[in-house]
PDB file of N, CA and C in Angstrom:
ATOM      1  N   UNK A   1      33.681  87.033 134.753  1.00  0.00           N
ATOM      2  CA  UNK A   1      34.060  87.873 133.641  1.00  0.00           C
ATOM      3  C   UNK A   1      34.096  89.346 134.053  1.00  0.00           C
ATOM      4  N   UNK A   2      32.992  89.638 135.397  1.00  0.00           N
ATOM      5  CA  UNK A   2      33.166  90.716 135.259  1.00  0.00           C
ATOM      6  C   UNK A   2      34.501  91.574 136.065  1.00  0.00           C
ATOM      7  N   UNK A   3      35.304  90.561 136.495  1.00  0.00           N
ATOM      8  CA  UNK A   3      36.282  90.807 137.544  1.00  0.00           C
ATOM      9  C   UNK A   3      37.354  91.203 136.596  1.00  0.00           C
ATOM     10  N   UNK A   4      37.498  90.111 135.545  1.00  0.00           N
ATOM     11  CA  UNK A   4      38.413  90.448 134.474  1.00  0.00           C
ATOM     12  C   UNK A   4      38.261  91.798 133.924  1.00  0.00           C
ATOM     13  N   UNK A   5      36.977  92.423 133.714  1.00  0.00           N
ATOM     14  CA  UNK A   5      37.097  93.682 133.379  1.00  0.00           C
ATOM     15  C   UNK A   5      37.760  94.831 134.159  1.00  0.00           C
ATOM     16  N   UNK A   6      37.147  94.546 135.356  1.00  0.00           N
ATOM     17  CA  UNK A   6      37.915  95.291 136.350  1.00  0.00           C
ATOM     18  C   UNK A   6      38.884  95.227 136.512  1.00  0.00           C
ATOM     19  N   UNK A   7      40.003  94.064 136.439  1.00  0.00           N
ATOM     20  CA  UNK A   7      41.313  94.076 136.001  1.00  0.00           C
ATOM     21  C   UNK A   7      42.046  94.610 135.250  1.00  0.00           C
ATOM     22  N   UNK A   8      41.509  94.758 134.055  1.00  0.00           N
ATOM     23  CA  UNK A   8      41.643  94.915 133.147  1.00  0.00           C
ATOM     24  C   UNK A   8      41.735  97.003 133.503  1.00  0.00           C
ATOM     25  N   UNK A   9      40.128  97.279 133.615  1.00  0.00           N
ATOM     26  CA  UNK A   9      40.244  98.595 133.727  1.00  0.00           C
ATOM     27  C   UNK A   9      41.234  99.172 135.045  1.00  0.00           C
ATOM     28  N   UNK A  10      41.331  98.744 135.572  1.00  0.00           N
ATOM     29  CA  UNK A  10      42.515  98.937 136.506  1.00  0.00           C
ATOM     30  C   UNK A  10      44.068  99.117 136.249  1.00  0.00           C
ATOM     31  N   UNK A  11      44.389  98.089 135.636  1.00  0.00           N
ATOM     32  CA  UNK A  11      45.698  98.336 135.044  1.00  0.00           C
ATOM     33  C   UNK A  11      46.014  99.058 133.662  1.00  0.00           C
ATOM     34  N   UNK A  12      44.399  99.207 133.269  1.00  0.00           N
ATOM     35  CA  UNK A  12      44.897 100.308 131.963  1.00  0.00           C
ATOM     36  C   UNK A  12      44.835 101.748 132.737  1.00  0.00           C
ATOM     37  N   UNK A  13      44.076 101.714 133.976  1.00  0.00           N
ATOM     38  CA  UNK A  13      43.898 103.031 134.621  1.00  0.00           C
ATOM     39  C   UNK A  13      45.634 103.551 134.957  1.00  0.00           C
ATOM     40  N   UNK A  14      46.263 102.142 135.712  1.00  0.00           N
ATOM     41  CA  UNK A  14      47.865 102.684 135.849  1.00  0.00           C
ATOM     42  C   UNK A  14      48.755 102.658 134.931  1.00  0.00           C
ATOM     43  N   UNK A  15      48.415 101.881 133.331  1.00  0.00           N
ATOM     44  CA  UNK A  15      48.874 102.345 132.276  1.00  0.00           C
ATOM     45  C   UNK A  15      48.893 103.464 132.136  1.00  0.00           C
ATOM     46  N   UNK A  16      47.994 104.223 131.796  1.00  0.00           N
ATOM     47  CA  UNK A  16      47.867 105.774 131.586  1.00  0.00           C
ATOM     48  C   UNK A  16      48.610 106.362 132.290  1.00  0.00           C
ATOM     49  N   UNK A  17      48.055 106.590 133.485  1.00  0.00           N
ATOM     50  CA  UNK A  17      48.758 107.265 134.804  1.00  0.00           C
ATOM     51  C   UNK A  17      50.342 107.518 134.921  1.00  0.00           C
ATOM     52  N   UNK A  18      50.996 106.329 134.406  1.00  0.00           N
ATOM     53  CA  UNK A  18      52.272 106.379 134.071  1.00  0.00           C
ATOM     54  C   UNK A  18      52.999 106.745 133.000  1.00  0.00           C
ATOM     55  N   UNK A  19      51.912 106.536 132.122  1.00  0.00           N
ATOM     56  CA  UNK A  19      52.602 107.213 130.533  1.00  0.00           C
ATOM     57  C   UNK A  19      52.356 108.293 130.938  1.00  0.00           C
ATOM     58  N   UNK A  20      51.296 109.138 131.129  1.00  0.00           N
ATOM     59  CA  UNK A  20      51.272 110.478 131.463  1.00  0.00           C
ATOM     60  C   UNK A  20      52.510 111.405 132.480  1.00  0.00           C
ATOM     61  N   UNK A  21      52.817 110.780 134.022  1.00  0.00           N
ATOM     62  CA  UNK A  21      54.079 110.806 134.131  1.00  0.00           C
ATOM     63  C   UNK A  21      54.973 110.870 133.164  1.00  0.00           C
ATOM     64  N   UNK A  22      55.288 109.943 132.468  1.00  0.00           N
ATOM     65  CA  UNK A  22      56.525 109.953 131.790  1.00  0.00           C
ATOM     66  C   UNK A  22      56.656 110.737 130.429  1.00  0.00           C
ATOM     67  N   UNK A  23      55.178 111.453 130.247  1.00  0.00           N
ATOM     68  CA  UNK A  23      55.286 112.576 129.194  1.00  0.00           C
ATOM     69  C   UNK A  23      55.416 113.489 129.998  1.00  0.00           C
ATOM     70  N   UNK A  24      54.963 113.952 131.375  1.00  0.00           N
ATOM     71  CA  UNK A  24      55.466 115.587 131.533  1.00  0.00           C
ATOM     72  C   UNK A  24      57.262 115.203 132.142  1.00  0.00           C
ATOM     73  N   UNK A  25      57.410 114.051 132.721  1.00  0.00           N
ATOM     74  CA  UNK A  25      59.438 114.241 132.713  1.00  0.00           C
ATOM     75  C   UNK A  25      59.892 114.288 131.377  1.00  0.00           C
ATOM     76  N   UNK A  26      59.623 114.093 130.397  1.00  0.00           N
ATOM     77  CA  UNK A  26      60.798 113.432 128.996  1.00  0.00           C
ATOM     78  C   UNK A  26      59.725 114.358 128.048  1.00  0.00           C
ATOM     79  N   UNK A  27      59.172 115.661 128.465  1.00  0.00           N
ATOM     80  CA  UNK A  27      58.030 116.407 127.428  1.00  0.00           C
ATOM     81  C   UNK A  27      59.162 117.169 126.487  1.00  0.00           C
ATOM     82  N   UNK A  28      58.392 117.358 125.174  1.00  0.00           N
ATOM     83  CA  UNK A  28      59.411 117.459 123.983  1.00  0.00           C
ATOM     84  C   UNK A  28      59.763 118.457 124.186  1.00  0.00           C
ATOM     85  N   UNK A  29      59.628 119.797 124.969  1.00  0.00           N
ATOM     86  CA  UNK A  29      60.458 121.078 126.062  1.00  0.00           C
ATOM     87  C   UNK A  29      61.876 120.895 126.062  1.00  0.00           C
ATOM     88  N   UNK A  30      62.072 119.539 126.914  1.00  0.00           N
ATOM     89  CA  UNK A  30      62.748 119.016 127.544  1.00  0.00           C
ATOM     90  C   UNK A  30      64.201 119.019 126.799  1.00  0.00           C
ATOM     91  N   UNK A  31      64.540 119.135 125.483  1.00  0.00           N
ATOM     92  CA  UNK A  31      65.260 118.817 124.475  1.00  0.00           C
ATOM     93  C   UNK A  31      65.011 117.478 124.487  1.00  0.00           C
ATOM     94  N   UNK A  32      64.210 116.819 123.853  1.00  0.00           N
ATOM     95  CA  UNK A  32      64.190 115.275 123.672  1.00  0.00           C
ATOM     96  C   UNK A  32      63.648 115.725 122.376  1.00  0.00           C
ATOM     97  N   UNK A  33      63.443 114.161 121.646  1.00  0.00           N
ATOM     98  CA  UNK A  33      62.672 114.223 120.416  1.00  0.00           C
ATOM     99  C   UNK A  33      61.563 113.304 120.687  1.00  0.00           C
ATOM    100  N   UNK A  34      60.416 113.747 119.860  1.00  0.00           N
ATOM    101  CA  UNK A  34      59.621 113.218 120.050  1.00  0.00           C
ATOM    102  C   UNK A  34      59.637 111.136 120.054  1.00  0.00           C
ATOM    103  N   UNK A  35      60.407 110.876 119.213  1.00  0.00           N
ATOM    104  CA  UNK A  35      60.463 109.923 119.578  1.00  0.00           C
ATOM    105  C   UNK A  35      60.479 109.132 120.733  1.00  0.00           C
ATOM    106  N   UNK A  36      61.414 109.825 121.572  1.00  0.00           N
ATOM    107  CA  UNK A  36      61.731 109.100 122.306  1.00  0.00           C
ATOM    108  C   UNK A  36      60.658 109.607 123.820  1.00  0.00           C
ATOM    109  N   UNK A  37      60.246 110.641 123.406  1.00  0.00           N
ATOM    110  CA  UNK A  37      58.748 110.519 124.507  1.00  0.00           C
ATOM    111  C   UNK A  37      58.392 109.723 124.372  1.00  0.00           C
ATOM    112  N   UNK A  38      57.503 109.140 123.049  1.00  0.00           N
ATOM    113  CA  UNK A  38      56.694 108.131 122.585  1.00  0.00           C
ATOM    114  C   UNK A  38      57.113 106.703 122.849  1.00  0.00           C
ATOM    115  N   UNK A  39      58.674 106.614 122.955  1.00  0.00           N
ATOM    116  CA  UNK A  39      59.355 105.851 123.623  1.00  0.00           C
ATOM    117  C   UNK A  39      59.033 105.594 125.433  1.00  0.00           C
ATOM    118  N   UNK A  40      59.206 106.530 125.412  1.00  0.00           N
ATOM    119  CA  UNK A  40      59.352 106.335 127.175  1.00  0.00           C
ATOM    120  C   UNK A  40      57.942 106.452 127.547  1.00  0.00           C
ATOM    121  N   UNK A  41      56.809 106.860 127.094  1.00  0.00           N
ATOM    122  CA  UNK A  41      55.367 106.628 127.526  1.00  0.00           C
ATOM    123  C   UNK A  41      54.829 105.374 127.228  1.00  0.00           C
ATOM    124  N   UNK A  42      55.525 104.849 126.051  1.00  0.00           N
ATOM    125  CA  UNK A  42      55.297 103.172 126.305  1.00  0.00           C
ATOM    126  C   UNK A  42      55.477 102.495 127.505  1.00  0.00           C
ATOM    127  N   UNK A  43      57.053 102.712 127.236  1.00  0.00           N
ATOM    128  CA  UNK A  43      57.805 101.569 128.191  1.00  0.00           C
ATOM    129  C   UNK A  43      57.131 102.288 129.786  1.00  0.00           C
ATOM    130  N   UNK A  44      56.967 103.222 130.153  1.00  0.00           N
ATOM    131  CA  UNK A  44      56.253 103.457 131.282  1.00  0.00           C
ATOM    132  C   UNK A  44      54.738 102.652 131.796  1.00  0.00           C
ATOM    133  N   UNK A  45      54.569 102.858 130.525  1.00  0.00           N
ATOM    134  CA  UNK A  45      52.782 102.790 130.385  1.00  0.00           C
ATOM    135  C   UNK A  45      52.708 101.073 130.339  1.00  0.00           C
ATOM    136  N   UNK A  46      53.717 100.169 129.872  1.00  0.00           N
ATOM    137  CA  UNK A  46      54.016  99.272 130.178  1.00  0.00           C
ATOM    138  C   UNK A  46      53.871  98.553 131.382  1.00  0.00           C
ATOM    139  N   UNK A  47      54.982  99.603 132.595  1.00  0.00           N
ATOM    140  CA  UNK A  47      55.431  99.474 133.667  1.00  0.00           C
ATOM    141  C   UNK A  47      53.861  99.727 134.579  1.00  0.00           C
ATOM    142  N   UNK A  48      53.584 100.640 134.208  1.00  0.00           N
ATOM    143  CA  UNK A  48      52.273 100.418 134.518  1.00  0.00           C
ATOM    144  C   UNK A  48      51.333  99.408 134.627  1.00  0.00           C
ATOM    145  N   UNK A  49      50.882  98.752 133.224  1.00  0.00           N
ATOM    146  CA  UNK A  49      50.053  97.811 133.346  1.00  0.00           C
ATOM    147  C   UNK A  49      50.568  96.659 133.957  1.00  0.00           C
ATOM    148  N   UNK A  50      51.465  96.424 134.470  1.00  0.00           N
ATOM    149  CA  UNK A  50      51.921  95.329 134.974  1.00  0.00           C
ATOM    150  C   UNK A  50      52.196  95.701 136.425  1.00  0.00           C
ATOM    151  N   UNK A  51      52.372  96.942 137.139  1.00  0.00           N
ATOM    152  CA  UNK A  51      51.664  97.589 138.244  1.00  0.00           C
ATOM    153  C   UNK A  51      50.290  97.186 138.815  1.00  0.00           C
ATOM    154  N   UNK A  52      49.200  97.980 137.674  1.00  0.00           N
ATOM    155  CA  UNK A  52      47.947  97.338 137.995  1.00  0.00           C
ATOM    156  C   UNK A  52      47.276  95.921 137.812  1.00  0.00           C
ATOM    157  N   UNK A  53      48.449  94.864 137.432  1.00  0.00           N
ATOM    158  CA  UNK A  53      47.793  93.474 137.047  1.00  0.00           C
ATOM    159  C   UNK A  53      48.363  92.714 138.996  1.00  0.00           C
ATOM    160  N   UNK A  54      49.210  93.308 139.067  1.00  0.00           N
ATOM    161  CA  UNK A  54      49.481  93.423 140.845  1.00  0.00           C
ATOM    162  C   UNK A  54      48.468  93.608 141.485  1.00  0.00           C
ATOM    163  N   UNK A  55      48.417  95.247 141.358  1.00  0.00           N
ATOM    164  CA  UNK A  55      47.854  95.560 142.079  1.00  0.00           C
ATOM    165  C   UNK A  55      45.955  94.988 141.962  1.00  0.00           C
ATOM    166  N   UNK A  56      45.824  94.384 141.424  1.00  0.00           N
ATOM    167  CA  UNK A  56      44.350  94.072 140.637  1.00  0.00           C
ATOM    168  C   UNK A  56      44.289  91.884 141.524  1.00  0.00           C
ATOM    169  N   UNK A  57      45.644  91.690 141.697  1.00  0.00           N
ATOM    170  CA  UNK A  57      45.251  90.352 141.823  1.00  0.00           C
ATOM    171  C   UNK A  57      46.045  90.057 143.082  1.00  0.00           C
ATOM    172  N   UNK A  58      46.840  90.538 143.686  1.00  0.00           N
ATOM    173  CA  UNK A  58      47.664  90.565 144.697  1.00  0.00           C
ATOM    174  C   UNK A  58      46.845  90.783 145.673  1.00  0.00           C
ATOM    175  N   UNK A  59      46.943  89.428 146.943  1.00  0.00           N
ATOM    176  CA  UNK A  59      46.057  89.621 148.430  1.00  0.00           C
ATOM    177  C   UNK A  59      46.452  91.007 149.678  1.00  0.00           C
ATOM    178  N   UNK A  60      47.446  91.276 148.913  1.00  0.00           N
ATOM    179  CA  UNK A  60      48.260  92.089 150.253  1.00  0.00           C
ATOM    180  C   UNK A  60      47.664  93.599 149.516  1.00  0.00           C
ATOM    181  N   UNK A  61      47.127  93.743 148.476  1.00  0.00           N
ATOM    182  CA  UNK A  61      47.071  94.874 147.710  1.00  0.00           C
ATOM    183  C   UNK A  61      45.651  95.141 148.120  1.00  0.00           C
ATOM    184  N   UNK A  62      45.743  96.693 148.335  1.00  0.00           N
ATOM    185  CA  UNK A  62      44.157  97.473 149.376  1.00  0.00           C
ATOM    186  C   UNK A  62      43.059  96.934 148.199  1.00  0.00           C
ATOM    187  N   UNK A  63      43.644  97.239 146.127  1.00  0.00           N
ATOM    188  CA  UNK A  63      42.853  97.081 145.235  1.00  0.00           C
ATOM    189  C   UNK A  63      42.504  95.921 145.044  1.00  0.00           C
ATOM    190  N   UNK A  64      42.655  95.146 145.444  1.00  0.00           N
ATOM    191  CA  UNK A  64      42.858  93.521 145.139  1.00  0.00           C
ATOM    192  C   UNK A  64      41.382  92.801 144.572  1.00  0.00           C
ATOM    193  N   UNK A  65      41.115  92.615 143.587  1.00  0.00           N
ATOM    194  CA  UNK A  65      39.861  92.616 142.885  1.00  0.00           C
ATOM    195  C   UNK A  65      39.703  91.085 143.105  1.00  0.00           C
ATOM    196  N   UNK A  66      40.545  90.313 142.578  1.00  0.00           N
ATOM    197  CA  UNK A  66      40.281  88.946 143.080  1.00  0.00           C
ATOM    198  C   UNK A  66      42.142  87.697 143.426  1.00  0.00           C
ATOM    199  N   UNK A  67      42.292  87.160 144.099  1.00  0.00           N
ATOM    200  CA  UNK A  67      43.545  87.020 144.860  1.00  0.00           C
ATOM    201  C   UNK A  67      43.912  86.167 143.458  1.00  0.00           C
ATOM    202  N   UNK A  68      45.090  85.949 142.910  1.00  0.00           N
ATOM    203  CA  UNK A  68      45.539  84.974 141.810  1.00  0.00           C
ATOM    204  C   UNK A  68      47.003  85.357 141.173  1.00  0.00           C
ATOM    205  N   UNK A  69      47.621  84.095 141.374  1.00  0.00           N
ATOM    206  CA  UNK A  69      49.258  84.539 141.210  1.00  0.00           C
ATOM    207  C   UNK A  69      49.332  84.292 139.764  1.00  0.00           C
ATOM    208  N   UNK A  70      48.291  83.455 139.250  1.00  0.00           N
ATOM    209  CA  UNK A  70      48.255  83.566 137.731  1.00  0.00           C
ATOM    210  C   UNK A  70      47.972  84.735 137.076  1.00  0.00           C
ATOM    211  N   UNK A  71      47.080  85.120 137.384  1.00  0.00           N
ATOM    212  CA  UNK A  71      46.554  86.514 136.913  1.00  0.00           C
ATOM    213  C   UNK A  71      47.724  87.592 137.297  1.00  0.00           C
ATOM    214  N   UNK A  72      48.430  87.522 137.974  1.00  0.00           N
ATOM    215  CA  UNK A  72      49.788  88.601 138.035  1.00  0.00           C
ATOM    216  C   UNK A  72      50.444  88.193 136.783  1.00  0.00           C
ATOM    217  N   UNK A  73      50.903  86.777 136.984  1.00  0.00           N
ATOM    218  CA  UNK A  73      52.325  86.634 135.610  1.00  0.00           C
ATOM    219  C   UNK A  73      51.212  86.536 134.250  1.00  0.00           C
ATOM    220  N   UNK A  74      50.238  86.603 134.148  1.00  0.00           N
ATOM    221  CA  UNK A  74      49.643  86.855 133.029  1.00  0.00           C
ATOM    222  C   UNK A  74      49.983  87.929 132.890  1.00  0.00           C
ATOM    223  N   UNK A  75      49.589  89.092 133.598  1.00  0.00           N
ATOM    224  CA  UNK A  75      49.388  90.567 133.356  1.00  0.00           C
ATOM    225  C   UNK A  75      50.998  90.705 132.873  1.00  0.00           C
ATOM    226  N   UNK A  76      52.585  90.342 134.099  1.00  0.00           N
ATOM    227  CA  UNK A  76      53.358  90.287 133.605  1.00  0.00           C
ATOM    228  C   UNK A  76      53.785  90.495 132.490  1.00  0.00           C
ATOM    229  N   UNK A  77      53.276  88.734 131.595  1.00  0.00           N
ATOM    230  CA  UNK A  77      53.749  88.088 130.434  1.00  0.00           C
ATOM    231  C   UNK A  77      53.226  89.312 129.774  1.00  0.00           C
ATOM    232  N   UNK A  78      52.132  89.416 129.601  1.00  0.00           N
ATOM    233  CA  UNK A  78      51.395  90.901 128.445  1.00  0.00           C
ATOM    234  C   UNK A  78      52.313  91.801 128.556  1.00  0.00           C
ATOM    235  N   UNK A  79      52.685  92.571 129.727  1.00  0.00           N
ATOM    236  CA  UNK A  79      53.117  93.911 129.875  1.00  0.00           C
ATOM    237  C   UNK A  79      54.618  93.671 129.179  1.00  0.00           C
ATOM    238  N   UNK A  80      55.362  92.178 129.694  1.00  0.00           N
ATOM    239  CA  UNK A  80      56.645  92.397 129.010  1.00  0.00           C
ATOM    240  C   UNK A  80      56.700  92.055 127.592  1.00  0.00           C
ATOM    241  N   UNK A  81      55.647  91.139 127.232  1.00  0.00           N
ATOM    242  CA  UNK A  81      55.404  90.790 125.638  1.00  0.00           C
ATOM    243  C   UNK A  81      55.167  92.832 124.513  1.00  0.00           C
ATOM    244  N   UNK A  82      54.539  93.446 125.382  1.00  0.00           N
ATOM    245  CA  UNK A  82      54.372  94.559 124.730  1.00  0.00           C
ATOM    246  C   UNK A  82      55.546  95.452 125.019  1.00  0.00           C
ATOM    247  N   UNK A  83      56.451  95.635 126.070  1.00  0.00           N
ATOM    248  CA  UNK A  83      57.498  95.981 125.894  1.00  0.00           C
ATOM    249  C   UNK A  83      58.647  95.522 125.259  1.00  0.00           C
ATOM    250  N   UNK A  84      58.996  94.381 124.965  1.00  0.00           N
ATOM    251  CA  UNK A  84      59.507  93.977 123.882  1.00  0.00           C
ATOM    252  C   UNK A  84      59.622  94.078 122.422  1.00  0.00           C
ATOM    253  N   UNK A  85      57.778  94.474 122.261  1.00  0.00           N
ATOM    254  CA  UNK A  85      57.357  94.686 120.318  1.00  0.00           C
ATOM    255  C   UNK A  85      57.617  95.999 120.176  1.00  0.00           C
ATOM    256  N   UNK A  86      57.293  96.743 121.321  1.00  0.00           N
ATOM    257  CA  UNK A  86      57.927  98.543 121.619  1.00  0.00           C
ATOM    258  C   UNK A  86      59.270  98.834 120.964  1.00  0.00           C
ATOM    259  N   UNK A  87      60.693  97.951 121.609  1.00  0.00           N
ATOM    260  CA  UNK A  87      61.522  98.202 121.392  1.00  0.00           C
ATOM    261  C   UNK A  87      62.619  97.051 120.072  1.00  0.00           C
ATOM    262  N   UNK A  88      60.990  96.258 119.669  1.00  0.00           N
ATOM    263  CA  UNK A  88      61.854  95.537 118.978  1.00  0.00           C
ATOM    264  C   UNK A  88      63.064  94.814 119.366  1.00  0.00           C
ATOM    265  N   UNK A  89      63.224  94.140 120.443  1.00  0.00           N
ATOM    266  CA  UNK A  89      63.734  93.216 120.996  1.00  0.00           C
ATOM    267  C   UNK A  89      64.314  91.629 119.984  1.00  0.00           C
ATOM    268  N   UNK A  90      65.357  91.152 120.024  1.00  0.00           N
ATOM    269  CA  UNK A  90      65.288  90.143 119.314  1.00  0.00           C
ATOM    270  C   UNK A  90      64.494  89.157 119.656  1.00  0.00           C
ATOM    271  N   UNK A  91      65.093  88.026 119.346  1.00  0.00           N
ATOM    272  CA  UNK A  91      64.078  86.764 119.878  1.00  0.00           C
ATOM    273  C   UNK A  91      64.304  86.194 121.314  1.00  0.00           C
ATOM    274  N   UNK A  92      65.960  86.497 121.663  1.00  0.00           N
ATOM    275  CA  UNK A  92      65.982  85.961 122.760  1.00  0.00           C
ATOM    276  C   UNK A  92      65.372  86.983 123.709  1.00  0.00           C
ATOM    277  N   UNK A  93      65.340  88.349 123.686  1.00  0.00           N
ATOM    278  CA  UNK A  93      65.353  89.289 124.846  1.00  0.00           C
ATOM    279  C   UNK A  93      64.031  89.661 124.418  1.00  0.00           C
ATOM    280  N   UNK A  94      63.072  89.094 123.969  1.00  0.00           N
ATOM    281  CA  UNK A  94      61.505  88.496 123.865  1.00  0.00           C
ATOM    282  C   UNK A  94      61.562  87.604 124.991  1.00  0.00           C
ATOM    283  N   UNK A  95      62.273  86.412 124.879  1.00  0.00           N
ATOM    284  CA  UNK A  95      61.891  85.709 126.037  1.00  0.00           C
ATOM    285  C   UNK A  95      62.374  85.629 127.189  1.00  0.00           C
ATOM    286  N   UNK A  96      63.755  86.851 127.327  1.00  0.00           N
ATOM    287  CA  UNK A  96      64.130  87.208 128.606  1.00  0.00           C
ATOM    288  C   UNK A  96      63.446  88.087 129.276  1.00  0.00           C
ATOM    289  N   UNK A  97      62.533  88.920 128.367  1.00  0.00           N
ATOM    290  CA  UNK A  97      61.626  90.202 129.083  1.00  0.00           C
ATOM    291  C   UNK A  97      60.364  89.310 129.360  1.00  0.00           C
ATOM    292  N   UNK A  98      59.620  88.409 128.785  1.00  0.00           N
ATOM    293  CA  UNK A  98      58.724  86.965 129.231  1.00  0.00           C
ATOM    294  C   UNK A  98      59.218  86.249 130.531  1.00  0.00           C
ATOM    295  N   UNK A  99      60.427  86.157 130.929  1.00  0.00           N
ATOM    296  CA  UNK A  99      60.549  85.404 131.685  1.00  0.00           C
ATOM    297  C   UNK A  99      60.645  86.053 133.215  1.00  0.00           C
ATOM    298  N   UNK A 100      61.176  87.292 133.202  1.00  0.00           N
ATOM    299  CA  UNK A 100      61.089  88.303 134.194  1.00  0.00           C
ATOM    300  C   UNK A 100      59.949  89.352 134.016  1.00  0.00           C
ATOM    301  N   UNK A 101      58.592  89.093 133.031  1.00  0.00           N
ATOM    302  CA  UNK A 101      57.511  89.415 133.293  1.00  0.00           C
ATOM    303  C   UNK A 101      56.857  88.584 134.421  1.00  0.00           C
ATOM    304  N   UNK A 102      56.816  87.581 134.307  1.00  0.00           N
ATOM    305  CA  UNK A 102      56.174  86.888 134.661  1.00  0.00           C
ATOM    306  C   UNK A 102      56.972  86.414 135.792  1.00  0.00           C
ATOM    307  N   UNK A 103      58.529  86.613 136.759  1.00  0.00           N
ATOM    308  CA  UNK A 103      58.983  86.726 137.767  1.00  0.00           C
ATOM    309  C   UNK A 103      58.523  87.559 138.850  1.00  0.00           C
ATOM    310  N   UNK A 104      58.304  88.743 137.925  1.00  0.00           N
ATOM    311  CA  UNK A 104      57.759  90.129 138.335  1.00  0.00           C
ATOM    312  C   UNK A 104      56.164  90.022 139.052  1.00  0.00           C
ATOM    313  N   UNK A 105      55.211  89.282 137.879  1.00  0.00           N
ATOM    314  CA  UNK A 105      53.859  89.205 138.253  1.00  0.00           C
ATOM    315  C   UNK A 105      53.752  88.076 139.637  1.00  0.00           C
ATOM    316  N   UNK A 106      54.810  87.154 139.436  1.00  0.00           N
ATOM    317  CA  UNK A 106      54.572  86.044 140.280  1.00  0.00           C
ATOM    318  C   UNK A 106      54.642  86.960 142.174  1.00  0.00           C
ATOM    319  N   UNK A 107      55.603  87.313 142.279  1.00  0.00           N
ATOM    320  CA  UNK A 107      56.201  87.777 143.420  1.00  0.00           C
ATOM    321  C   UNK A 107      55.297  89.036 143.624  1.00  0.00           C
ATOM    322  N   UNK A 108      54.565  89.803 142.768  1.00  0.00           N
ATOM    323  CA  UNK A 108      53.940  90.778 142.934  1.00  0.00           C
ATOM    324  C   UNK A 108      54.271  92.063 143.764  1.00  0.00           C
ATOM    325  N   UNK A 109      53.156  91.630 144.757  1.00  0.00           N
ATOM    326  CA  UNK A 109      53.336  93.237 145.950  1.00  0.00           C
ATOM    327  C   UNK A 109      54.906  93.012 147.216  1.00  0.00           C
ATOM    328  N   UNK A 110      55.407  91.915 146.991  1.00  0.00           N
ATOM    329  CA  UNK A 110      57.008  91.520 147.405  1.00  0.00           C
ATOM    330  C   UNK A 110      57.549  92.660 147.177  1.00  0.00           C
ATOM    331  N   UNK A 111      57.734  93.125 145.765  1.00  0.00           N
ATOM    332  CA  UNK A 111      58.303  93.923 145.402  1.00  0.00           C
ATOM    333  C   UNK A 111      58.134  94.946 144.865  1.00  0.00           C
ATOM    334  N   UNK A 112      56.299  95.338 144.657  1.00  0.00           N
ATOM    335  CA  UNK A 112      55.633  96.712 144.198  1.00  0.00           C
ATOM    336  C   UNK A 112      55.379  97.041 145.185  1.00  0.00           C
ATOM    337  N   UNK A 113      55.537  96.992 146.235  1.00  0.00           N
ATOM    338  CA  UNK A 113      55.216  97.966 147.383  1.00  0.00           C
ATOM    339  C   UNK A 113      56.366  99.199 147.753  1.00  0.00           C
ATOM    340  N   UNK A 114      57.178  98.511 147.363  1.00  0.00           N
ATOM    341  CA  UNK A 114      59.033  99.740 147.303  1.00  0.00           C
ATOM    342  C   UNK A 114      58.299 100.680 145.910  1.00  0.00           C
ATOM    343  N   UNK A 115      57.692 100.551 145.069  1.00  0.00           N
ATOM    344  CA  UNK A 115      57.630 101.560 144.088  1.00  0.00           C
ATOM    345  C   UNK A 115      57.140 102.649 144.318  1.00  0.00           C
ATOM    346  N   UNK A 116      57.434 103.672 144.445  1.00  0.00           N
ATOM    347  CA  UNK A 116      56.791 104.989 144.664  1.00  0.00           C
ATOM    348  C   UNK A 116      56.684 105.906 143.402  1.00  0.00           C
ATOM    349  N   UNK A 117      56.183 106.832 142.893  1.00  0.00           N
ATOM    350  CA  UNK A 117      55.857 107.869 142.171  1.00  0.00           C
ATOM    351  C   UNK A 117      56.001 109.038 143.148  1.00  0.00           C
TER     352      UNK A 117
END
């Protein structure tokens, strides 16, 4: 249980981290409206937690709290289940953002290692 926490606090750590990014690019300065900050610090902050559910369970990853390809497309499934209720998604592109959550979590550091900030 206590690994799960650490998972857990991990990928809310790169939740943040990324919404925060994505409020000083898209900051209401910017000519944006607030909305759509609040918009884009989701869907970031999103992108995030499904960053750190990688980086939290992935063997190739320095953070790697405990090795599990389940525990990626879990984190996935969450991160794209909450980007979906964000943008109000219909029903199908609920389960197209589910299905490439959890593509995403499976394959992991394959393909989060190209991500840079």
């Amino acid at each position: 249980m206590k690994r799960l926490y650490k998972s857990l606090t991990l990928a809310a750590f790169f939740s943040a981290i990324t919404a925060i990014a994505a409020l000083l690019h898209g900051a209401p300065w910017t000519n944006t409206t607030w909305r759509e900050v609040l918009l884009g610090m989701g869907s970031f902050g999103c992108f995030g937690f499904l960053l750190g559910g990688i980086y939290a369970f992935d063997p190739k990853s320095e953070l790697a709290i405990m090795p599990s390809s389940v525990g990626r497309m879990v984190f996935g499934l969450i991160a794209s289940l909450l980007l979906s209720v964000l943008w109000r998604w219909p029903g199908e592109g609920v389960a197209l953002a589910a299905l490439i959550g959890v593509l995403l979590g499976y394959f992991g550091m394959t393909w989060a290692q190209y991500v840079d900030f």
